[in-house]
PDB file of N, CA and C in Angstrom:
ATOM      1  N   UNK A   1      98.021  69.118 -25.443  1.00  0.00           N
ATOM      2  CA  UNK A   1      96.716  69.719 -25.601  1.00  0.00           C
ATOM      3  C   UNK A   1      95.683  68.820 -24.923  1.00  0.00           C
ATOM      4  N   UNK A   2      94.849  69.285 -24.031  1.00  0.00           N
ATOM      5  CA  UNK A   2      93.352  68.653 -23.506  1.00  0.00           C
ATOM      6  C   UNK A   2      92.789  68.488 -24.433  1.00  0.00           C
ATOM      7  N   UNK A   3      92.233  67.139 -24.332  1.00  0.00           N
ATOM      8  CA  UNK A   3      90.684  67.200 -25.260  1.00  0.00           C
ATOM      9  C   UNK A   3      89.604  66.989 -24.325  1.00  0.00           C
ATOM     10  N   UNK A   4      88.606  67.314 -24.356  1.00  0.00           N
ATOM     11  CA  UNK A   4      87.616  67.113 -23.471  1.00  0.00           C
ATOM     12  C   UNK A   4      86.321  66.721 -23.992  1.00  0.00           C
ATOM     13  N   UNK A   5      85.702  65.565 -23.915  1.00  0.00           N
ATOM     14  CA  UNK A   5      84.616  65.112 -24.405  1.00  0.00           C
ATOM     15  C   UNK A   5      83.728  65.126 -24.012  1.00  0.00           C
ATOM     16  N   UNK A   6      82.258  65.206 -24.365  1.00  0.00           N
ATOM     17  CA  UNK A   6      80.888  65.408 -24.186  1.00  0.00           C
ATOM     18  C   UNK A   6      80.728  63.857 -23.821  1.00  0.00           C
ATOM     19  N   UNK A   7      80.067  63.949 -22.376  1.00  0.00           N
ATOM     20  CA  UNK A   7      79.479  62.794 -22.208  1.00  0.00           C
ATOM     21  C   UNK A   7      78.070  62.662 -22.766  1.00  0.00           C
ATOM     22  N   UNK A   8      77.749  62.048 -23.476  1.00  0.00           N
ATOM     23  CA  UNK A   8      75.940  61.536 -24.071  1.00  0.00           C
ATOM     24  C   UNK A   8      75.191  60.812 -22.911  1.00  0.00           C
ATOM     25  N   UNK A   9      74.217  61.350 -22.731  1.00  0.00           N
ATOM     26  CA  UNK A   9      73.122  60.871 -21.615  1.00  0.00           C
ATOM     27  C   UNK A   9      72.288  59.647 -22.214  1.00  0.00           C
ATOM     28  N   UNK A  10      72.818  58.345 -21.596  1.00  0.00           N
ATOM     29  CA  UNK A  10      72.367  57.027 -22.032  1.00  0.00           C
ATOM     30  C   UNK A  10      71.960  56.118 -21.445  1.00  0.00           C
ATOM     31  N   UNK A  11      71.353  55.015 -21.548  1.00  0.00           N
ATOM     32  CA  UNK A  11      70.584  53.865 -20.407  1.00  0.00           C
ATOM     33  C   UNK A  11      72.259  53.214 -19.701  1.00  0.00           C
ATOM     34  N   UNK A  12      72.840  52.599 -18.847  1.00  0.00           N
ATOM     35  CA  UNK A  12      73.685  52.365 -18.655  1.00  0.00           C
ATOM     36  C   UNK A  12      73.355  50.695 -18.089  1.00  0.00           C
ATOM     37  N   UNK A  13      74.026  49.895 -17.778  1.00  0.00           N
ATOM     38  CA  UNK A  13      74.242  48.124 -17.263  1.00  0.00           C
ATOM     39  C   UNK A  13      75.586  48.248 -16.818  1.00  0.00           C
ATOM     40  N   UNK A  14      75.437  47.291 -15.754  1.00  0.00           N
ATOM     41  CA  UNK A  14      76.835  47.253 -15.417  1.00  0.00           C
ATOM     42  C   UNK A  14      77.124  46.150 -15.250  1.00  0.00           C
ATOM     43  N   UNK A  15      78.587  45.822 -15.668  1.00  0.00           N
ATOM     44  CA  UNK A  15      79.368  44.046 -16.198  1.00  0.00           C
ATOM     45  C   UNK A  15      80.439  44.337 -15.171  1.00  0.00           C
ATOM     46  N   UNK A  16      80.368  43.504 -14.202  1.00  0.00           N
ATOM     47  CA  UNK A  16      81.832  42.881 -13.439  1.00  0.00           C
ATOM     48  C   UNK A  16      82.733  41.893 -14.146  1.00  0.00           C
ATOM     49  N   UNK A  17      84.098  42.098 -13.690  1.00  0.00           N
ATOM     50  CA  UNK A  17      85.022  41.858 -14.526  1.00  0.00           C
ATOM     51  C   UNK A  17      86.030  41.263 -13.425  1.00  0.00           C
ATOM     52  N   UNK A  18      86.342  40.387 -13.556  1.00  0.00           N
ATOM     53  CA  UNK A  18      87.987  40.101 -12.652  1.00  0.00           C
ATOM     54  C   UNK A  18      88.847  39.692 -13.109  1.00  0.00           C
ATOM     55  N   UNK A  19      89.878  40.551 -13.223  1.00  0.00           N
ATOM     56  CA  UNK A  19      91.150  40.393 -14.098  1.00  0.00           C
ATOM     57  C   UNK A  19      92.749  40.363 -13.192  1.00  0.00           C
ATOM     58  N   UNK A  20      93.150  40.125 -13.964  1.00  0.00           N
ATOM     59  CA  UNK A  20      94.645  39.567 -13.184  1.00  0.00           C
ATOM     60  C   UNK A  20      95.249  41.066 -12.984  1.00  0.00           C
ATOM     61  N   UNK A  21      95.635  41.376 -11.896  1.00  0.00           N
ATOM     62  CA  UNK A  21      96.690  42.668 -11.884  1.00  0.00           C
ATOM     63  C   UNK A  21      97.518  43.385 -13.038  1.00  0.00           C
ATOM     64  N   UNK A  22      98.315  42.319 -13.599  1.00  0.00           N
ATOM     65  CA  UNK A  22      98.958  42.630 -14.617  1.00  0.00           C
ATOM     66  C   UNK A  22      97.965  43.067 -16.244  1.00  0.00           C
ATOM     67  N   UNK A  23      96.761  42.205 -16.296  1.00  0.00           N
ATOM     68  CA  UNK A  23      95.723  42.707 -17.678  1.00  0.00           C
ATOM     69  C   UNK A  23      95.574  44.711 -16.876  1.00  0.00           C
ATOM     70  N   UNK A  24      94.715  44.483 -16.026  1.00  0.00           N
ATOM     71  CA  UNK A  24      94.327  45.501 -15.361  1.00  0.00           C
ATOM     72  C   UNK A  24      95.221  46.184 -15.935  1.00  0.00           C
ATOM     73  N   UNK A  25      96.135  46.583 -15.392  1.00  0.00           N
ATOM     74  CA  UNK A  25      97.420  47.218 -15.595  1.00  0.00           C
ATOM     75  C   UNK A  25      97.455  48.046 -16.765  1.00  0.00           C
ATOM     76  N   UNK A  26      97.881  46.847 -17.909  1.00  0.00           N
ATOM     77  CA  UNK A  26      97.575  46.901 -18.933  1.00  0.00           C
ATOM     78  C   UNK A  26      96.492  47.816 -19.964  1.00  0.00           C
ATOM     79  N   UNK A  27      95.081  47.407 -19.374  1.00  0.00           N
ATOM     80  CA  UNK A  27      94.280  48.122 -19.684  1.00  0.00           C
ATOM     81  C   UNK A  27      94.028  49.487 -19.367  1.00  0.00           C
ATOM     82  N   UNK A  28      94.672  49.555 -18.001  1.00  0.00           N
ATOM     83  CA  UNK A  28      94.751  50.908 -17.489  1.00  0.00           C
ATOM     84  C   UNK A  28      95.638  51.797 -18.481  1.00  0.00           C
ATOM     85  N   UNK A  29      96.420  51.626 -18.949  1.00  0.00           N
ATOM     86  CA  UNK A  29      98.012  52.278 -19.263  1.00  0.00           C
ATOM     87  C   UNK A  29      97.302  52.520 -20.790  1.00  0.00           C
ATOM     88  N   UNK A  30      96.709  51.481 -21.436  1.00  0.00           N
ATOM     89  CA  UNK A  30      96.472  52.177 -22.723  1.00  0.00           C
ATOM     90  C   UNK A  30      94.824  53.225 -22.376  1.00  0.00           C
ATOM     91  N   UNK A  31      93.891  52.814 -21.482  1.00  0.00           N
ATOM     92  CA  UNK A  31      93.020  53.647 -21.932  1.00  0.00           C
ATOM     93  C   UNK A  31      93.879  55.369 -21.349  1.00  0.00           C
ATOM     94  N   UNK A  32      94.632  55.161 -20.866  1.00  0.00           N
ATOM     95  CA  UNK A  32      95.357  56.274 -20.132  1.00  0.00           C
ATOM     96  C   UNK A  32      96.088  57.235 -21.619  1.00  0.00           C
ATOM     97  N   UNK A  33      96.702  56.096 -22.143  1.00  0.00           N
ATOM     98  CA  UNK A  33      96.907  56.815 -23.887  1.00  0.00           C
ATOM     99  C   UNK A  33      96.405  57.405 -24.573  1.00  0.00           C
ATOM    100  N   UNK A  34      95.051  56.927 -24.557  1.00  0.00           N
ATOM    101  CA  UNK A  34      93.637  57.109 -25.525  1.00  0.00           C
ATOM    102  C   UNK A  34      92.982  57.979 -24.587  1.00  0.00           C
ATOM    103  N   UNK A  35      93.511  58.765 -23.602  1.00  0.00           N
ATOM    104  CA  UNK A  35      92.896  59.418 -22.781  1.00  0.00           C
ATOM    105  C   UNK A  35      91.511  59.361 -22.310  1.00  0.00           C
ATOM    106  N   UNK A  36      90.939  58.198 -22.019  1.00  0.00           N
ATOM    107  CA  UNK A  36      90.020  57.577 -21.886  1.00  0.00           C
ATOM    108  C   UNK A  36      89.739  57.206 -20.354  1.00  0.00           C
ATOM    109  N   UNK A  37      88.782  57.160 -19.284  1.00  0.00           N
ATOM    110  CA  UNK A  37      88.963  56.472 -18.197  1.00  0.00           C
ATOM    111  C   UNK A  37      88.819  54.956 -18.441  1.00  0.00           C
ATOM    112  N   UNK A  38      88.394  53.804 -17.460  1.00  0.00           N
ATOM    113  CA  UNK A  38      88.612  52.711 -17.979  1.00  0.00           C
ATOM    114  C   UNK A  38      87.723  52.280 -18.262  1.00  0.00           C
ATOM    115  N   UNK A  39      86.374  52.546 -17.659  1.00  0.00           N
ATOM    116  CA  UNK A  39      84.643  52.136 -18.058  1.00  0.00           C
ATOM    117  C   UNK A  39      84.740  52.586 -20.086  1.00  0.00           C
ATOM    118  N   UNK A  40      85.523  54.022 -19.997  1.00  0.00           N
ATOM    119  CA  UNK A  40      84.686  54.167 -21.847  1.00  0.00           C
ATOM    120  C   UNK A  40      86.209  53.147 -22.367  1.00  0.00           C
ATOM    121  N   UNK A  41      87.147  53.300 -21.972  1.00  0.00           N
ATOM    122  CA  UNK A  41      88.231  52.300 -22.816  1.00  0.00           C
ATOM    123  C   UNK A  41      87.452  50.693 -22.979  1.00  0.00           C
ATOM    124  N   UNK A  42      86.893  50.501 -21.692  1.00  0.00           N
ATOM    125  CA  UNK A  42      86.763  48.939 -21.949  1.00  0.00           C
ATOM    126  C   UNK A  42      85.076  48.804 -22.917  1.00  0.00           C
ATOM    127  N   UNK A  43      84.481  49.945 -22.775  1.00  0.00           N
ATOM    128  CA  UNK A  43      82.845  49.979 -23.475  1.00  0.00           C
ATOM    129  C   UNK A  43      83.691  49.506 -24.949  1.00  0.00           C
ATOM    130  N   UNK A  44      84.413  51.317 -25.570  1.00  0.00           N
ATOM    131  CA  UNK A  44      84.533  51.512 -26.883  1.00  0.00           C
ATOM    132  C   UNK A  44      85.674  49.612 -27.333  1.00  0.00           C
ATOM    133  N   UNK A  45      86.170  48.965 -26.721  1.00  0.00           N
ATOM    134  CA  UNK A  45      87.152  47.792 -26.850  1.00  0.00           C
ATOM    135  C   UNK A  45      86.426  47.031 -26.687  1.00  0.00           C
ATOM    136  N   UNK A  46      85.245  46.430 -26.085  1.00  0.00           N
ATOM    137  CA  UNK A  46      84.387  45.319 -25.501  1.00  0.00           C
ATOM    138  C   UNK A  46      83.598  45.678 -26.890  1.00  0.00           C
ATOM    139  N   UNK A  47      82.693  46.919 -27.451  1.00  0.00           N
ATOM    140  CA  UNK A  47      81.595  46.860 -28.235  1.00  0.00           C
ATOM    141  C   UNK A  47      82.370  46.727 -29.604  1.00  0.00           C
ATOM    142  N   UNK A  48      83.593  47.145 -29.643  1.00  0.00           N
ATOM    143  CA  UNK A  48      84.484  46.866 -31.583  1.00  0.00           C
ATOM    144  C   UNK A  48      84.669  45.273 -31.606  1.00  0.00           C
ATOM    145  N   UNK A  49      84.714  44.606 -30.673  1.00  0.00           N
ATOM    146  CA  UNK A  49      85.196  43.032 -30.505  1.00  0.00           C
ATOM    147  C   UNK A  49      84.135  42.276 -30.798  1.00  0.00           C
ATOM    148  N   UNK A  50      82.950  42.770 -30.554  1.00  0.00           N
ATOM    149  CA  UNK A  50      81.396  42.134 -30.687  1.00  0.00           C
ATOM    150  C   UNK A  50      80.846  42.071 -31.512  1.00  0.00           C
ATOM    151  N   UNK A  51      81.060  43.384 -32.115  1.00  0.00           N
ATOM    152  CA  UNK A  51      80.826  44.183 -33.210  1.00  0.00           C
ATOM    153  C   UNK A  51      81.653  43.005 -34.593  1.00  0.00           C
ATOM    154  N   UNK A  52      82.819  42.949 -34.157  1.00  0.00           N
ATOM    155  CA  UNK A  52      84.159  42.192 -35.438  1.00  0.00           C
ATOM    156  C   UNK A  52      82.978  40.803 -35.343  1.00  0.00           C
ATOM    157  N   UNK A  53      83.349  40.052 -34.099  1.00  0.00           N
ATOM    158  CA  UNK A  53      82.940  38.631 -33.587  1.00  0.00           C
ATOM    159  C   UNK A  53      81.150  38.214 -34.654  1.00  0.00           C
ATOM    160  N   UNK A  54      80.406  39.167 -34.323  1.00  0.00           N
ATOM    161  CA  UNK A  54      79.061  39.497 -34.700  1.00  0.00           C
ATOM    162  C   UNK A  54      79.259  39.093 -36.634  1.00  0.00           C
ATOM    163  N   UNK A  55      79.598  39.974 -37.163  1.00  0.00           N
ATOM    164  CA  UNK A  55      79.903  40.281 -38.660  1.00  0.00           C
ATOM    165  C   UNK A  55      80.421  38.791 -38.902  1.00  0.00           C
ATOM    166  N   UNK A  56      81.427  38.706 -38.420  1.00  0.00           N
ATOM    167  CA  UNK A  56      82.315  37.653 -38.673  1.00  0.00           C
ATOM    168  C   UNK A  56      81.672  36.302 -38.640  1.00  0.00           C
ATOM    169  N   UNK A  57      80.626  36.154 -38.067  1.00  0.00           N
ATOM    170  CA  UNK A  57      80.068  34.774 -38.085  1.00  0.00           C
ATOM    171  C   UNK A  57      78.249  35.038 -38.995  1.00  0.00           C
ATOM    172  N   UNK A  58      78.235  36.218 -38.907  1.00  0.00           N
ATOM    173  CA  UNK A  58      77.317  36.464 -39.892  1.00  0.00           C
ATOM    174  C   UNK A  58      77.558  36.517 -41.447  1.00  0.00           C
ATOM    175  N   UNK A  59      78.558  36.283 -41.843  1.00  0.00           N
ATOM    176  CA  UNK A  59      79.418  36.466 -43.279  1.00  0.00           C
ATOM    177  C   UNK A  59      79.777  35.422 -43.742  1.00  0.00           C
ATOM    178  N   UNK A  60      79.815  34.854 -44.912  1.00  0.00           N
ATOM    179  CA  UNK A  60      80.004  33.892 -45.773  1.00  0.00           C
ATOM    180  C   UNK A  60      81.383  33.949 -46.199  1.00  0.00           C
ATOM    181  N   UNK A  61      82.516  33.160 -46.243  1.00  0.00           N
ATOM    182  CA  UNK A  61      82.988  33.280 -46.539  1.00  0.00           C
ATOM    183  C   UNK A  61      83.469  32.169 -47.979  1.00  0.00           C
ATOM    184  N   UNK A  62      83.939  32.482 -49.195  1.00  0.00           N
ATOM    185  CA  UNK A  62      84.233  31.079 -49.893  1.00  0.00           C
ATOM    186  C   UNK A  62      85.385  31.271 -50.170  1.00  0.00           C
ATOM    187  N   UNK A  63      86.209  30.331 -50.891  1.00  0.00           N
ATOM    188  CA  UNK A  63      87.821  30.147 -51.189  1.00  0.00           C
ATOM    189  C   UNK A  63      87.123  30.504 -52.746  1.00  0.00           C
ATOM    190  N   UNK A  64      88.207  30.796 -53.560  1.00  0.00           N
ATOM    191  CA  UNK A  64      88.280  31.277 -54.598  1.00  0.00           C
ATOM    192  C   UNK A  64      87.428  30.137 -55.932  1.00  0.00           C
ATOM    193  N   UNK A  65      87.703  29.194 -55.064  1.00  0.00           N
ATOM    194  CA  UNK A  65      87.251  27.917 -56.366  1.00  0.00           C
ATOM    195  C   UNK A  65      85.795  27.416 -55.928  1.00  0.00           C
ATOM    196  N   UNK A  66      85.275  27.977 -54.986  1.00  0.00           N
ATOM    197  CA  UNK A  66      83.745  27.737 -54.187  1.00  0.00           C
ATOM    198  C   UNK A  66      82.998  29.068 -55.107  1.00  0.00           C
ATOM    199  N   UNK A  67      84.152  30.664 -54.645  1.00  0.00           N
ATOM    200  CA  UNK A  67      83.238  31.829 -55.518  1.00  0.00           C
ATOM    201  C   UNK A  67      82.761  31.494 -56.971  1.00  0.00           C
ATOM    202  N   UNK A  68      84.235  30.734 -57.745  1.00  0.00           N
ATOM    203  CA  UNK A  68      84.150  30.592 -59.183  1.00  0.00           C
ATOM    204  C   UNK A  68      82.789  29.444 -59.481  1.00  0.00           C
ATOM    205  N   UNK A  69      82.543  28.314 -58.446  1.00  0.00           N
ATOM    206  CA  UNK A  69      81.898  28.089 -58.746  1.00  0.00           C
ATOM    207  C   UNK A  69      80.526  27.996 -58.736  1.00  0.00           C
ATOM    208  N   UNK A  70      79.868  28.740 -57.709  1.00  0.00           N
ATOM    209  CA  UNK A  70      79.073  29.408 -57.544  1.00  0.00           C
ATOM    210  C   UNK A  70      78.643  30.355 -58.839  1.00  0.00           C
ATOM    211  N   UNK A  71      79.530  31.654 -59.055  1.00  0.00           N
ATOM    212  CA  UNK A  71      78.853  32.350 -60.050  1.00  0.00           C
ATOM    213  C   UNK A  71      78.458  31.464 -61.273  1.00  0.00           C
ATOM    214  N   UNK A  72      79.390  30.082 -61.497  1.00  0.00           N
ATOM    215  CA  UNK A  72      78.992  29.410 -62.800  1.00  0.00           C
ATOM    216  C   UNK A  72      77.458  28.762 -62.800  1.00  0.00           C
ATOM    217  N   UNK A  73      77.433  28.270 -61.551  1.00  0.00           N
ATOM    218  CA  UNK A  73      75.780  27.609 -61.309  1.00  0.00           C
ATOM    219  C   UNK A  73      74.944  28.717 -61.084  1.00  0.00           C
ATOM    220  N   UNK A  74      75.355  30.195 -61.386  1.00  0.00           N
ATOM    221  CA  UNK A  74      74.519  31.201 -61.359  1.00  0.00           C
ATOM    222  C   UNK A  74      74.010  31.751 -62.802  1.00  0.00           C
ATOM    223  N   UNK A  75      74.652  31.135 -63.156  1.00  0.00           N
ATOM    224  CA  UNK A  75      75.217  31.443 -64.962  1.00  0.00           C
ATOM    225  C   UNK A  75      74.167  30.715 -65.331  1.00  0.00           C
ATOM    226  N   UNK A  76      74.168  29.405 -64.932  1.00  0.00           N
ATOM    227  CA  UNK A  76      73.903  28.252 -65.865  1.00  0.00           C
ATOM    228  C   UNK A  76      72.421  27.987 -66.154  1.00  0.00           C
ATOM    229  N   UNK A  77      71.542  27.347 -66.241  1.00  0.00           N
ATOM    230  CA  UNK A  77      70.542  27.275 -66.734  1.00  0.00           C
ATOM    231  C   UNK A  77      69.627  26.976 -65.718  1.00  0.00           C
ATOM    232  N   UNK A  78      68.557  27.155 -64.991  1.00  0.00           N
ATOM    233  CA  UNK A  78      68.047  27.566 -63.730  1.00  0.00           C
ATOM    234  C   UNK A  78      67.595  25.544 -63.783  1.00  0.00           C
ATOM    235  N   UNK A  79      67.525  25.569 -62.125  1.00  0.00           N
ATOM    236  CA  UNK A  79      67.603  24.093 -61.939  1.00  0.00           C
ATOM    237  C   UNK A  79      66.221  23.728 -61.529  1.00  0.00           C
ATOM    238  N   UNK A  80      65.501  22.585 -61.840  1.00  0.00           N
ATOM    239  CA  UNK A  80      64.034  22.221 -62.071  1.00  0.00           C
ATOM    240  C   UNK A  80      63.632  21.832 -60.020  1.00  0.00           C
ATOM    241  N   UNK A  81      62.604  22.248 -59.668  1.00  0.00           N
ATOM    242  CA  UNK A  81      62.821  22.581 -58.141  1.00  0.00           C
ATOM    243  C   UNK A  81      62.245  21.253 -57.885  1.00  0.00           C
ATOM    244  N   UNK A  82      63.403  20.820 -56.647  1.00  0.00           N
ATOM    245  CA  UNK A  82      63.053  19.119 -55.888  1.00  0.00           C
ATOM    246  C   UNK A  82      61.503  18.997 -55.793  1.00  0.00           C
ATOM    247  N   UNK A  83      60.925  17.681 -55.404  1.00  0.00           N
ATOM    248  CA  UNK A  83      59.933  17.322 -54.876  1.00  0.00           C
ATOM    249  C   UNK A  83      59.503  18.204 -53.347  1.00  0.00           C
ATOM    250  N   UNK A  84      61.035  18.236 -52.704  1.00  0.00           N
ATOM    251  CA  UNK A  84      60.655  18.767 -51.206  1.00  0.00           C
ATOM    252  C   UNK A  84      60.667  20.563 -51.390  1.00  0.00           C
ATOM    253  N   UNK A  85      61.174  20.962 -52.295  1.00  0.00           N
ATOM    254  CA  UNK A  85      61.037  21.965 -52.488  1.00  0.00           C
ATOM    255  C   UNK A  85      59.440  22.813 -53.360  1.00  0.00           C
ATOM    256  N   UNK A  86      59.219  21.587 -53.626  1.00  0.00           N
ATOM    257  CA  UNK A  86      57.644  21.965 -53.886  1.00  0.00           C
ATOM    258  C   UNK A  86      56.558  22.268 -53.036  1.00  0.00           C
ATOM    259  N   UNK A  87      57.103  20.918 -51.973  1.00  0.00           N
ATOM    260  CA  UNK A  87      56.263  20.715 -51.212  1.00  0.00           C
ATOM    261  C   UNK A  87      56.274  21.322 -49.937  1.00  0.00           C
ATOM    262  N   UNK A  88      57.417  22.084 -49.922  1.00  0.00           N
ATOM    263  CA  UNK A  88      57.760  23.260 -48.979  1.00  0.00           C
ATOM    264  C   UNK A  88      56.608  24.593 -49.588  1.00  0.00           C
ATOM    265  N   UNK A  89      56.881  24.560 -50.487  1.00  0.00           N
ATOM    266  CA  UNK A  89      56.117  25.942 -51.380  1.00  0.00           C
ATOM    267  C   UNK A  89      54.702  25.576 -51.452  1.00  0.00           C
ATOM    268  N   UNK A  90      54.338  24.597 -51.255  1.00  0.00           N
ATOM    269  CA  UNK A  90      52.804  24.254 -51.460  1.00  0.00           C
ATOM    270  C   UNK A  90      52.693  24.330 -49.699  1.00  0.00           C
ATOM    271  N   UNK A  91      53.032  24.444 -48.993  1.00  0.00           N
ATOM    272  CA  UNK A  91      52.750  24.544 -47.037  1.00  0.00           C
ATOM    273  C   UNK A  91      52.805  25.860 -46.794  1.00  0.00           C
ATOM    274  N   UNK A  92      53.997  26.981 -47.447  1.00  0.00           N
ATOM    275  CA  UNK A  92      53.910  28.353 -47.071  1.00  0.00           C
ATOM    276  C   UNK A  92      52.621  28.801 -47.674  1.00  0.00           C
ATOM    277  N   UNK A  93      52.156  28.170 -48.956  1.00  0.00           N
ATOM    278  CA  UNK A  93      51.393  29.367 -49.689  1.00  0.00           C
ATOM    279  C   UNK A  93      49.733  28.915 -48.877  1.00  0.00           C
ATOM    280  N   UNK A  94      49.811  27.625 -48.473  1.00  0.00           N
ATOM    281  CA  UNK A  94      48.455  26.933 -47.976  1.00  0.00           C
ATOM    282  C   UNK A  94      48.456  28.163 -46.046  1.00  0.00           C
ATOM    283  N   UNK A  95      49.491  28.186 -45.880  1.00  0.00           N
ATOM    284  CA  UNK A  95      49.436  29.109 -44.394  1.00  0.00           C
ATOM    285  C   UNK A  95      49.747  30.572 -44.830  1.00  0.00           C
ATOM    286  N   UNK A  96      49.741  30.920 -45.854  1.00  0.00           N
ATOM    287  CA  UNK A  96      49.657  32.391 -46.377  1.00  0.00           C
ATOM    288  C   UNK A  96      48.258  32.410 -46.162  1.00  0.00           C
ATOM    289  N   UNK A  97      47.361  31.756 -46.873  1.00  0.00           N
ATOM    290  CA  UNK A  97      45.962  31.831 -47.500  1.00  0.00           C
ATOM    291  C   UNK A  97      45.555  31.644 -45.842  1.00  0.00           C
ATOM    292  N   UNK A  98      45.493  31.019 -45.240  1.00  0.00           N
ATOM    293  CA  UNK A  98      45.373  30.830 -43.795  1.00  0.00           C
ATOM    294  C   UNK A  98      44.866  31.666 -42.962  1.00  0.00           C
ATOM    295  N   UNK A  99      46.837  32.462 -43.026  1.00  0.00           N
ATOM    296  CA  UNK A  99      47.034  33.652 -42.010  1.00  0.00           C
ATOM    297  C   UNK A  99      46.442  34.756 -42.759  1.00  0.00           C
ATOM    298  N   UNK A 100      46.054  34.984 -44.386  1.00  0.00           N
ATOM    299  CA  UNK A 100      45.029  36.252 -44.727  1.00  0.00           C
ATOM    300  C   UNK A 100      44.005  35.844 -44.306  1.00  0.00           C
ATOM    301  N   UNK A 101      42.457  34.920 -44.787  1.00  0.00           N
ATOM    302  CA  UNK A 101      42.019  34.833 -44.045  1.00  0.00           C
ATOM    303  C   UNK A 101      41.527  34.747 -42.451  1.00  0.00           C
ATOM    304  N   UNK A 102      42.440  34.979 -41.793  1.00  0.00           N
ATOM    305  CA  UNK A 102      41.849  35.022 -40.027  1.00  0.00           C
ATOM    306  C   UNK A 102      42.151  36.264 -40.071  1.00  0.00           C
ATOM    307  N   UNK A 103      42.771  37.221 -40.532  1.00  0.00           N
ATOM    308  CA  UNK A 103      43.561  38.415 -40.508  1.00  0.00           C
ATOM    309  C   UNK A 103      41.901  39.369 -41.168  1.00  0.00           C
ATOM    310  N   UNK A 104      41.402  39.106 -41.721  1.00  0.00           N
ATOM    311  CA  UNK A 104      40.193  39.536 -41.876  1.00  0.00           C
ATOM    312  C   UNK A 104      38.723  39.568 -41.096  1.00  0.00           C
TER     313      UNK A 104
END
């Protein structure tokens, strides 16, 4: 059975690539599977990889005894805030008052 897909009218860039005969190949033969030419095989394969890569370093990850202990210091009784953490909070709120005033 044909399938035939709607191309979507979109801004386009174009990325040169030089690959060994044999990748080529390769890439050819599966977007050929996926009945795909090789520009949308390598888009839809290039943007899921970026996409994984992206998430993946945007995400926290902890081991089981980092989660456990985490939720316990979440539990526990709220912790009295550093000197530098004051004095962080006393600089945002002094350039809050700042940036409203000129903003007027």
């Amino acid at each position: 059975m044909l399938v035939v897909k709607e191309k979507k009218a979109r801004e386009h860039s174009r990325l040169n690539v030089r690959l060994s005969t044999d990748i080529k190949a390769r890439i050819q033969r599966a977007a050929n599977i996926l009945g795909q030419d090789l520009t949308e095989f390598a888009e839809d394969t290039l943007n899921r990889r970026a996409i994984d890569v992206i998430e993946s370093s945007e995400r926290i990850v902890l081991k089981e005894e980092e989660y456990r202990f985490f939720l316990e210091y979440l539990d526990g009784p709220p912790a009295e805030p550093s000197k530098k953490t004051l004095a962080a909070l006393k600089a945002y709120q002094k350039k809050v008052k700042r940036v409203g005033r000129e903003s007027k």
